[in-house]
N, C-alpha and C. Protein backbone atom coordinates (compact mmCIF):
# COMPACT_ATOMS: atom_id res chain seq x y z
N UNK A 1 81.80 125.18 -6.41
CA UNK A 1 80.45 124.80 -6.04
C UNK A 1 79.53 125.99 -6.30
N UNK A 2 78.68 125.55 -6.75
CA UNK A 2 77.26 126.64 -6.97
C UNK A 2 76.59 126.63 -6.14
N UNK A 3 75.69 128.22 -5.69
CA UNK A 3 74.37 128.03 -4.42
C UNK A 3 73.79 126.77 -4.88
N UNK A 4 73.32 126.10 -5.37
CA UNK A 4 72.56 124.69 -5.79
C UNK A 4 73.46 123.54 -4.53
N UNK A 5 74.35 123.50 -5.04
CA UNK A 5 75.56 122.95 -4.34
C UNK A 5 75.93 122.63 -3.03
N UNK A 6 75.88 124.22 -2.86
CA UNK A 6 76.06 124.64 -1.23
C UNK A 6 74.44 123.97 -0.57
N UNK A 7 73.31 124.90 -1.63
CA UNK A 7 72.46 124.22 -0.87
C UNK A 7 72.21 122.30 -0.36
N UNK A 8 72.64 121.80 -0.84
CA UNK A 8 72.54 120.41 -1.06
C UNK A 8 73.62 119.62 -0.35
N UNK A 9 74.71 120.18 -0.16
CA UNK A 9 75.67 119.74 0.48
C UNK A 9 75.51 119.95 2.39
N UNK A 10 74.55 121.41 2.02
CA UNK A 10 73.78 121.44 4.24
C UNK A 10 73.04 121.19 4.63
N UNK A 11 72.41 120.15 3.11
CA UNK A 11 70.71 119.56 3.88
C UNK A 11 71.67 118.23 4.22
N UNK A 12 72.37 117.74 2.61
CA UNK A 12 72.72 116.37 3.47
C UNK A 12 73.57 116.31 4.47
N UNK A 13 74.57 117.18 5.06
CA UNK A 13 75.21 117.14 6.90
C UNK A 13 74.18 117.25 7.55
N UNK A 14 73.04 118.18 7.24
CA UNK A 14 72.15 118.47 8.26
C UNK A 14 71.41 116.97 8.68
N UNK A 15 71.45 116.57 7.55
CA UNK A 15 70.86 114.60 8.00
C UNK A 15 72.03 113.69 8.46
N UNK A 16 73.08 114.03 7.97
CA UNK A 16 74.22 113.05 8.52
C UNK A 16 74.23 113.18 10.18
N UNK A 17 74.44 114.63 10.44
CA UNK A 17 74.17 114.97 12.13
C UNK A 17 73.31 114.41 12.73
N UNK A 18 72.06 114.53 11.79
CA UNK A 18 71.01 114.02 13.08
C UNK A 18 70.72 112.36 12.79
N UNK A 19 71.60 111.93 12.11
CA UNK A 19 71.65 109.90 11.95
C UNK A 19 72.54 109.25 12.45
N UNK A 20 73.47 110.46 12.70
CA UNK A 20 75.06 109.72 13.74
C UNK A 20 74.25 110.23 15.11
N UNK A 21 73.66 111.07 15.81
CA UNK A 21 73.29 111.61 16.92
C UNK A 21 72.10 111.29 17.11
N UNK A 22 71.44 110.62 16.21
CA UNK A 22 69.94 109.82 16.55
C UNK A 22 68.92 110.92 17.21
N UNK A 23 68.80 111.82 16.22
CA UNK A 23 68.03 113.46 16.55
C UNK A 23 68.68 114.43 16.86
N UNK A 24 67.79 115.35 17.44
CA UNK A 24 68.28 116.94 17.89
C UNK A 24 68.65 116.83 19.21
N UNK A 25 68.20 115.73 20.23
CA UNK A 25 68.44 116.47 21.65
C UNK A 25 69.68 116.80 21.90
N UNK A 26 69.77 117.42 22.68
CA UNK A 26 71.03 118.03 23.13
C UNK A 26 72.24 118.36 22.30
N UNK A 27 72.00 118.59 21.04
CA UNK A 27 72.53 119.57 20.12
C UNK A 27 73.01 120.78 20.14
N UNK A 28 74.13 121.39 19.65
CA UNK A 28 74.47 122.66 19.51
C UNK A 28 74.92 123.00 18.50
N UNK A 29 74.38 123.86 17.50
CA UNK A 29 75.50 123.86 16.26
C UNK A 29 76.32 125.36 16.62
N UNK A 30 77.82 125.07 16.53
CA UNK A 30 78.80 126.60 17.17
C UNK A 30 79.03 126.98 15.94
N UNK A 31 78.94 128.00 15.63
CA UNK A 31 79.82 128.92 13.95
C UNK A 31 80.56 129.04 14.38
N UNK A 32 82.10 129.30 13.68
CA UNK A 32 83.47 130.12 13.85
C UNK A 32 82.95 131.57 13.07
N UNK A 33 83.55 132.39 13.39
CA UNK A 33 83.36 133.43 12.67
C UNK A 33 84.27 133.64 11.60
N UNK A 34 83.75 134.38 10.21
CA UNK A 34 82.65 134.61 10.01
C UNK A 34 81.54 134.04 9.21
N UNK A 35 81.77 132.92 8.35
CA UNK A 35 81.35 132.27 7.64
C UNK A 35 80.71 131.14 8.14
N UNK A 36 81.36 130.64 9.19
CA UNK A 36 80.47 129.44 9.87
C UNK A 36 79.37 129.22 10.71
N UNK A 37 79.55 130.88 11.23
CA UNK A 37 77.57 131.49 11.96
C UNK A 37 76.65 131.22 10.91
N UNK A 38 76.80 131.79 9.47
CA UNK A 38 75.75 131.56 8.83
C UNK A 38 75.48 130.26 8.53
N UNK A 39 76.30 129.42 8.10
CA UNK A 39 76.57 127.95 7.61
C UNK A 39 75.52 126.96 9.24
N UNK A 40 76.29 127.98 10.17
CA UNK A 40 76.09 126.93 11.32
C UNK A 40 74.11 127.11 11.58
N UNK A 41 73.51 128.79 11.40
CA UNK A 41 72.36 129.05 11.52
C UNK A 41 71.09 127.91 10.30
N UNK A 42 71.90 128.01 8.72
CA UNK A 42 71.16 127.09 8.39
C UNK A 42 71.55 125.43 8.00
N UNK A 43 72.13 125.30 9.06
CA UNK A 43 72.14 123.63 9.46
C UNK A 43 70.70 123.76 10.41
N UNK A 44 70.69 124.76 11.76
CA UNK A 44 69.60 124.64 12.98
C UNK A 44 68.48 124.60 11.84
N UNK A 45 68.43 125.46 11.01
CA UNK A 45 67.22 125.61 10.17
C UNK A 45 66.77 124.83 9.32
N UNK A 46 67.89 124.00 8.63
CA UNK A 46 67.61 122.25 8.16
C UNK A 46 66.96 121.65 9.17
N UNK A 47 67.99 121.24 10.36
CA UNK A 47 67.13 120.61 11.09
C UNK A 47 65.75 121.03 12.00
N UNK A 48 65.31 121.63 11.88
CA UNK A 48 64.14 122.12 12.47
C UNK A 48 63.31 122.01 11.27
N UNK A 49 63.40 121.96 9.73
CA UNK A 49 62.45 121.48 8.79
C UNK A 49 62.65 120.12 8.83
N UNK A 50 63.71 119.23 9.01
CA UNK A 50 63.30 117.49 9.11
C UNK A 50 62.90 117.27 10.52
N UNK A 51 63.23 117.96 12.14
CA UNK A 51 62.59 117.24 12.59
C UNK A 51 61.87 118.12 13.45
N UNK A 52 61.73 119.38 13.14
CA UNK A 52 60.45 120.25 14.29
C UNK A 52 61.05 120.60 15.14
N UNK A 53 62.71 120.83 15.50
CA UNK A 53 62.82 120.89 16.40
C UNK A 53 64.25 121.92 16.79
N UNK A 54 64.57 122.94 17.64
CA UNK A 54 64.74 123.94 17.33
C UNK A 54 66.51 124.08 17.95
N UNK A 55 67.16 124.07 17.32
CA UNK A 55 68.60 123.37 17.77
C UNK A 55 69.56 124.87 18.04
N UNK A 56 69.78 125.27 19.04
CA UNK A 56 70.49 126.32 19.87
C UNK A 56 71.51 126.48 18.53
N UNK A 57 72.07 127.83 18.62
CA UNK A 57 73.20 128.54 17.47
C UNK A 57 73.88 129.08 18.52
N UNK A 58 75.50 129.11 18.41
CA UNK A 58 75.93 129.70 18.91
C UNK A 58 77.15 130.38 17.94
N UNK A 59 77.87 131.59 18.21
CA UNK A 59 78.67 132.40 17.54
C UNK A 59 80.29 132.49 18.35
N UNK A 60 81.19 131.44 17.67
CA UNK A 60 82.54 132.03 18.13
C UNK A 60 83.42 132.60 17.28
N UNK A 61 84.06 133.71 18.58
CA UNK A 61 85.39 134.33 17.73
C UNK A 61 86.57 133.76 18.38
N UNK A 62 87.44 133.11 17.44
CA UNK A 62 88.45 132.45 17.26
C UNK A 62 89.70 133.91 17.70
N UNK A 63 89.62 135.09 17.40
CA UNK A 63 90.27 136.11 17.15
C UNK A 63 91.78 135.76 18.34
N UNK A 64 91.16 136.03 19.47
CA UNK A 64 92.15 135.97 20.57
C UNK A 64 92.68 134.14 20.99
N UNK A 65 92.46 133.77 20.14
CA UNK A 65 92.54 132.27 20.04
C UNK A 65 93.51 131.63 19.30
N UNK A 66 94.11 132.30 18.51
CA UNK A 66 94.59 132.15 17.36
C UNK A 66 96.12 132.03 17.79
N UNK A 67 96.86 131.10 17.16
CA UNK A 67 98.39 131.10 17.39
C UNK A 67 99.77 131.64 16.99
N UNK A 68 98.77 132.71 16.09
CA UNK A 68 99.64 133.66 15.64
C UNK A 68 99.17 134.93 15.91
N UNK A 69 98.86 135.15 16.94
CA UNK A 69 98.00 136.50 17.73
C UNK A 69 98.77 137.69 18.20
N UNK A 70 100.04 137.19 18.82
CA UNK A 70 101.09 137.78 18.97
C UNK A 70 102.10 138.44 17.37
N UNK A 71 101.74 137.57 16.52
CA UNK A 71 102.32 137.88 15.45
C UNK A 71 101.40 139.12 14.77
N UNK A 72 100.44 139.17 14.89
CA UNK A 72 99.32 139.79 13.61
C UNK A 72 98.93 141.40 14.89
N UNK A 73 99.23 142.30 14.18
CA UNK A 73 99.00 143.93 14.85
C UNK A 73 97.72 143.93 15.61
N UNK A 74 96.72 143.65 15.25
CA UNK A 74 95.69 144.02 16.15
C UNK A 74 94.85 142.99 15.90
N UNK A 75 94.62 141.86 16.61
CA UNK A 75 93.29 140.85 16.17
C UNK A 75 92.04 141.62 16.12
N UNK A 76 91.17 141.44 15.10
CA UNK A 76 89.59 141.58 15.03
C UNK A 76 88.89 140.82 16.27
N UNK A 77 88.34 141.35 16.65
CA UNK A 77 87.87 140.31 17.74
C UNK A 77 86.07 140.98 17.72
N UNK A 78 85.37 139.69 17.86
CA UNK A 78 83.81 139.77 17.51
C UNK A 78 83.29 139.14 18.58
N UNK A 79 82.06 139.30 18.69
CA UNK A 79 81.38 138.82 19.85
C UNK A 79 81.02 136.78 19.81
N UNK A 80 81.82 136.13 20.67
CA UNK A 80 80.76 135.00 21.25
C UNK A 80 79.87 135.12 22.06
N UNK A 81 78.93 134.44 21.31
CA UNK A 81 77.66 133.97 21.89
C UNK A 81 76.98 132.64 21.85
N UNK A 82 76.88 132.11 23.15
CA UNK A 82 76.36 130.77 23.31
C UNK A 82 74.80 131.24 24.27
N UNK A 83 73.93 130.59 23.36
CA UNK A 83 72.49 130.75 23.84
C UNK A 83 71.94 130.32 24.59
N UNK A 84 72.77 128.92 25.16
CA UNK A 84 72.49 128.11 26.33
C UNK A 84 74.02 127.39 27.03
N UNK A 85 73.79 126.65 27.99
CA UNK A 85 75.13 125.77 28.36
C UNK A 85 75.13 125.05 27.65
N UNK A 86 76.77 124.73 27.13
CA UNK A 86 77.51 123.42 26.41
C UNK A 86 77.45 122.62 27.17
N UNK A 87 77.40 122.48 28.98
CA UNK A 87 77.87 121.57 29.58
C UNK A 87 77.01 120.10 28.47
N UNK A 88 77.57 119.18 28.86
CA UNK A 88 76.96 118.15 28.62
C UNK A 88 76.42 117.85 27.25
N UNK A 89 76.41 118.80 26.05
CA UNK A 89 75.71 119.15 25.14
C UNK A 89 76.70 117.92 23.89
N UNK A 90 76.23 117.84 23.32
CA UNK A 90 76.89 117.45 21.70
C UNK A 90 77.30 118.81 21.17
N UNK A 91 78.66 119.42 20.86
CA UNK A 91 78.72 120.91 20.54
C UNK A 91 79.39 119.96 18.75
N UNK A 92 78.61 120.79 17.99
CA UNK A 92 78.77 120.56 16.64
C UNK A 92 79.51 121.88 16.28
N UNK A 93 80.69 122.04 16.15
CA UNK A 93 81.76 123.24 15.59
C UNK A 93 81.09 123.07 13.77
N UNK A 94 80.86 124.55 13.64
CA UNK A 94 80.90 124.81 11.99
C UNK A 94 81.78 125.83 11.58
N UNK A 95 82.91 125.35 10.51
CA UNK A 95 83.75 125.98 9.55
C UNK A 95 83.22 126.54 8.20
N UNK A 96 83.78 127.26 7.68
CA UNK A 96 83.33 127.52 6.24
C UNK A 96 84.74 126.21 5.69
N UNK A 97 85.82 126.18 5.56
CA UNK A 97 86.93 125.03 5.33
C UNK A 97 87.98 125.28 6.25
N UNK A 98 88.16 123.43 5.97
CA UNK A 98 88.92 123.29 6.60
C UNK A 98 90.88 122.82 6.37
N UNK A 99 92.25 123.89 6.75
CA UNK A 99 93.04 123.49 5.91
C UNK A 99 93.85 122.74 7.00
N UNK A 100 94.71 123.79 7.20
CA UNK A 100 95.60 123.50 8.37
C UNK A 100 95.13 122.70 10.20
N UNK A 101 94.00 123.43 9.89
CA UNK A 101 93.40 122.59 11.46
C UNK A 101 93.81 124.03 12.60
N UNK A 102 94.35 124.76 12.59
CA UNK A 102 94.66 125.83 13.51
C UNK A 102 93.26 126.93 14.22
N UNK A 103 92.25 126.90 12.78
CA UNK A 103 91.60 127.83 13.40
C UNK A 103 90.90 126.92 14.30
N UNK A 104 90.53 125.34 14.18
CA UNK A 104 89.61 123.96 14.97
C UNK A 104 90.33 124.03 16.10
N UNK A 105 91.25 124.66 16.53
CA UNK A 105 92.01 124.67 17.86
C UNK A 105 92.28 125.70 18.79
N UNK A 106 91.80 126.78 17.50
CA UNK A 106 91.41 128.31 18.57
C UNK A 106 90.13 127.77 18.94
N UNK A 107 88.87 127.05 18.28
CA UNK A 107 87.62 127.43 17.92
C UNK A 107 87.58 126.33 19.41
N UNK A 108 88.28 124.99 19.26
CA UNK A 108 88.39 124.28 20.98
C UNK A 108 88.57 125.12 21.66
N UNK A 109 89.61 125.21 22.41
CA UNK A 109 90.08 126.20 23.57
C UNK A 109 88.91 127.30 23.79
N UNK A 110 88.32 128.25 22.56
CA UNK A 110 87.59 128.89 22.89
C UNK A 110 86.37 128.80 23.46
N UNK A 111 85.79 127.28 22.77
CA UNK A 111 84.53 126.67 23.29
C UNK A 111 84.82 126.21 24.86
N UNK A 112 85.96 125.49 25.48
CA UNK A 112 86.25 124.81 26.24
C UNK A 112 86.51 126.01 27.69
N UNK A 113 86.63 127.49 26.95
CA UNK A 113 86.25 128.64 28.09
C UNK A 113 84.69 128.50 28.45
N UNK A 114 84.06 128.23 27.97
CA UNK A 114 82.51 127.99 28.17
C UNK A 114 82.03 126.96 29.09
N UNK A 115 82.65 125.94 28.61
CA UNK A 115 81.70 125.06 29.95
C UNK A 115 82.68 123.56 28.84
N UNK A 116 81.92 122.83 29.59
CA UNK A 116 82.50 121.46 29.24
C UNK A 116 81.38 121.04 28.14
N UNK A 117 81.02 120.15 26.76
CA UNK A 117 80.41 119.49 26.18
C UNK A 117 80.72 118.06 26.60
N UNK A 118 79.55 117.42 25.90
CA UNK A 118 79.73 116.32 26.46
C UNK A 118 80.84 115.53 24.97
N UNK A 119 80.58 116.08 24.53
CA UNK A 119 81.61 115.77 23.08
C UNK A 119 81.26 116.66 21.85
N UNK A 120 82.03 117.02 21.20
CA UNK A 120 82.50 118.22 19.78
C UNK A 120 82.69 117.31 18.61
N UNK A 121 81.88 117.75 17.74
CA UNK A 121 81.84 117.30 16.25
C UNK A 121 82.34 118.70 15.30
N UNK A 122 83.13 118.03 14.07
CA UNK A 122 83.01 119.08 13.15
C UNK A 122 82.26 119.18 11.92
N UNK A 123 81.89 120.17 11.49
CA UNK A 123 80.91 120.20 10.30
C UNK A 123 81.92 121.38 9.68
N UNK A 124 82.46 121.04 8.14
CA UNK A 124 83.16 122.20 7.48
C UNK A 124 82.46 121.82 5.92
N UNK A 125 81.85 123.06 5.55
CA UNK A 125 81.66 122.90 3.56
C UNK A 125 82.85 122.38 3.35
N UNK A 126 84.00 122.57 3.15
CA UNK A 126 85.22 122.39 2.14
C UNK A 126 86.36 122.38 2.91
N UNK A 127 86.77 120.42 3.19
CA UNK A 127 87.49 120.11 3.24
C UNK A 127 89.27 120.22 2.21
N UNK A 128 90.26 121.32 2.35
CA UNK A 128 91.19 121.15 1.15
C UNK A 128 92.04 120.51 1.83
N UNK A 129 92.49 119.93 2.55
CA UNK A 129 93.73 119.24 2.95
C UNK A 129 94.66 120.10 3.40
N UNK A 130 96.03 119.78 3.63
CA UNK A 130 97.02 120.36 3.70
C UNK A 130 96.84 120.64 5.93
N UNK A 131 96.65 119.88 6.18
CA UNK A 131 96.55 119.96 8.10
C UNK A 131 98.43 119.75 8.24
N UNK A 132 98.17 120.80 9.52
CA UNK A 132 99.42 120.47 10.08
C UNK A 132 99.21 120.45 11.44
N UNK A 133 97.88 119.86 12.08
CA UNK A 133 97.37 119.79 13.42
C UNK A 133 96.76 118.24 13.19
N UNK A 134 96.41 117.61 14.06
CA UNK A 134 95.91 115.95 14.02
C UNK A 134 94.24 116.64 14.06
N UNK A 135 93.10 116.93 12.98
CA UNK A 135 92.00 117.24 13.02
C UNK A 135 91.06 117.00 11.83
N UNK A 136 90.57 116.42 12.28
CA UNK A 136 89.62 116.10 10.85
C UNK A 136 88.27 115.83 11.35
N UNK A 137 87.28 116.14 9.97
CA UNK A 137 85.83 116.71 9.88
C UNK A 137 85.12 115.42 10.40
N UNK A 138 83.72 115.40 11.07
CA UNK A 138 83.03 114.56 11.36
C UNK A 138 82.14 114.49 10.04
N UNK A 139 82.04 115.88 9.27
CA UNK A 139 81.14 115.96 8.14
C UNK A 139 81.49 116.85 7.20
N UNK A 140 81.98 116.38 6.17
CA UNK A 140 82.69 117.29 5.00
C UNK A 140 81.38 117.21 4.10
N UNK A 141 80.93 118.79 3.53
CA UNK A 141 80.22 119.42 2.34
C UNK A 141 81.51 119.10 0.73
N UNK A 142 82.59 118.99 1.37
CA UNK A 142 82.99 118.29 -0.57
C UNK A 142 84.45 118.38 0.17
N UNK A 143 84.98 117.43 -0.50
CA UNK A 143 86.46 117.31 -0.40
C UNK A 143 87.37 118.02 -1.63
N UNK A 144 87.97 118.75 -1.24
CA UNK A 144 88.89 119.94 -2.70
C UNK A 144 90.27 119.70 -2.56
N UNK A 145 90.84 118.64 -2.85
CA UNK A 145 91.99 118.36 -3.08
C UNK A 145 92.99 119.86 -3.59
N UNK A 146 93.54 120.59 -2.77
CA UNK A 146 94.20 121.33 -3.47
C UNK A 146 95.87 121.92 -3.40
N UNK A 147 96.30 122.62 -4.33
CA UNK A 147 97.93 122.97 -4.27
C UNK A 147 97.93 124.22 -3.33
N UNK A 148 99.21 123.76 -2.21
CA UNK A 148 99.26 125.18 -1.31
C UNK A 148 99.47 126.63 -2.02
N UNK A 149 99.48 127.05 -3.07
CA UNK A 149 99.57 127.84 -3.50
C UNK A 149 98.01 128.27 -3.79
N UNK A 150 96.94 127.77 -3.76
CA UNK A 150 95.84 127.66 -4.52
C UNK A 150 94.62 128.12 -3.08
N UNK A 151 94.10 128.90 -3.58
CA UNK A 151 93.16 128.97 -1.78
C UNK A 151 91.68 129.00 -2.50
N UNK A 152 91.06 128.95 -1.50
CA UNK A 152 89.32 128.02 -1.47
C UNK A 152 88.51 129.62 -0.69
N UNK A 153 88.11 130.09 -1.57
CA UNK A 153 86.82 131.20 -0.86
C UNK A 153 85.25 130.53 -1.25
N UNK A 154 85.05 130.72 0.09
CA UNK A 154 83.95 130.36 0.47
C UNK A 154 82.76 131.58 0.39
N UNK A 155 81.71 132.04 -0.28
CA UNK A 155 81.07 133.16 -0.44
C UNK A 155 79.39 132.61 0.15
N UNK A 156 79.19 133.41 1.11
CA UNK A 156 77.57 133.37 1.44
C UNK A 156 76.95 134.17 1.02
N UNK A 157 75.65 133.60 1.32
CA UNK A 157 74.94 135.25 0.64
C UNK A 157 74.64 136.04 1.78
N UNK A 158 74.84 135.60 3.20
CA UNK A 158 74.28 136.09 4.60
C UNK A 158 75.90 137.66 4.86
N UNK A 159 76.83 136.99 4.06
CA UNK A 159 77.97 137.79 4.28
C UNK A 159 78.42 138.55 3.10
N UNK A 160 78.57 137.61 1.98
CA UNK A 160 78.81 138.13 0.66
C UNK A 160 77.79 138.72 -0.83
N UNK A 161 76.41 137.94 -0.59
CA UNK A 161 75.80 138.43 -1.17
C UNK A 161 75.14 137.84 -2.54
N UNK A 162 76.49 135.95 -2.14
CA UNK A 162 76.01 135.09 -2.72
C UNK A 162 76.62 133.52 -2.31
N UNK A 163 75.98 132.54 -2.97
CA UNK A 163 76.54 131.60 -2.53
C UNK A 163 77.53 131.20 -3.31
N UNK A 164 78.85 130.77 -3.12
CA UNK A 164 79.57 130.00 -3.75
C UNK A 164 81.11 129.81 -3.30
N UNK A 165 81.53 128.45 -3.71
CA UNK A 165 83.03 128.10 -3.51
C UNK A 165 83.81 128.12 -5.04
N UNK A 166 84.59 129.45 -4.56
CA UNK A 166 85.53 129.07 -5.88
C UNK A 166 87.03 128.77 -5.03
N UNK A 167 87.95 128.40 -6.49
CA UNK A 167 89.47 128.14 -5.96
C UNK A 167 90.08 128.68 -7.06
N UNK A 168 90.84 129.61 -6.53
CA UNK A 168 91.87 130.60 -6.79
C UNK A 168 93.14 130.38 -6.59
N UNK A 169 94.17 130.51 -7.40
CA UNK A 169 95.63 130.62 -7.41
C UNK A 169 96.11 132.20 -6.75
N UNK A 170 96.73 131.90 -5.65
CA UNK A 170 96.87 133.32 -4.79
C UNK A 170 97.96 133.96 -5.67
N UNK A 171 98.03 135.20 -5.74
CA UNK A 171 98.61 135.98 -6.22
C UNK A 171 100.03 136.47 -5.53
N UNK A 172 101.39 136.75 -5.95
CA UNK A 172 102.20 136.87 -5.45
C UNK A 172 102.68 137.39 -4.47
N UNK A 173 102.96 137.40 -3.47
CA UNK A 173 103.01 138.69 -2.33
C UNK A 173 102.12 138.48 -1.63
N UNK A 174 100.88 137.26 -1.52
CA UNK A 174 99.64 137.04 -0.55
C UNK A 174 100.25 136.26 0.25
């Protein structure tokens, strides 16, 4: 996918969200870190150009969440931040992709330390398949059919410096 791409693929979730949810009220869009803060900031910013109206961001780290935490030497661990209460809220989770479903289950549990929503949607650019958790997107940016050998980078320009999804054949020893 090209920035063109990307762009076009978060105006139209940004309308799918607010036509399944019949507006902004009580909206939340959550990033995972690190790719899905930015993703998740301009969805709020889509929707606040279709409907005026200014939809809370919040920032999670999945880090200590993760089910292989015990396995991996030192988790990275980054700051969450929720700008208001979930209680009761529509919490819209944003991924950069989505494979296995593992990080959508740190990114629960972690939200679910916060307060209760009144129900969780997912929003991921790039659906590749390959789940080994029962989880799937409320709103997929493109579906990428791909071989487990084969991985999906996701590049922003808020992180990387540009926009784009390529897919890569991982290299031996990754």
């Amino acid at each position: 996918m090209a920035a063109e791409d990307v762009r076009r693929a978060i105006t139209r979730m940004a309308h799918e969200v607010l036509e399944r949810n019949r507006g902004a009220e009580g909206l939340m869009f959550a990033g995972i870190h690190s790719r899905g803060v930015p993703l998740a900031r301009r969805l709020a910013s889509r929707v606040r150009e279709i409907e005026g109206v200014d939809v809370p961001v919040a920032a999670i780290d999945i880090g200590l969440y993760r089910d292989d935490v015990a396995a991996r030497a030192q988790p990275v661990v980054r700051s969450t931040n929720f700008p208001a209460s979930v209680d009761g809220r529509t919490v819209v989770l944003v991924d950069d992709v989505l494979f296995t479903g593992r990080t959508i289950r740190g990114a629960l549990d972690a939200l679910m330390d916060f307060g209760r929503p009144g129900r969780v949607q997912l929003v991921v650019l790039v659906d590749r398949g390959h789940r080994e958790l029962p989880v799937r997107a409320d709103y997929v940016g493109k579906n990428v059919p791909t071989a487990r050998e084969e991985e999906v980078q996701v590049h922003v320009e808020e992180v990387d410096g540009c926009d784009e999804v390529l897919l890569v054949t991982r290299r031996e020893g990754r």
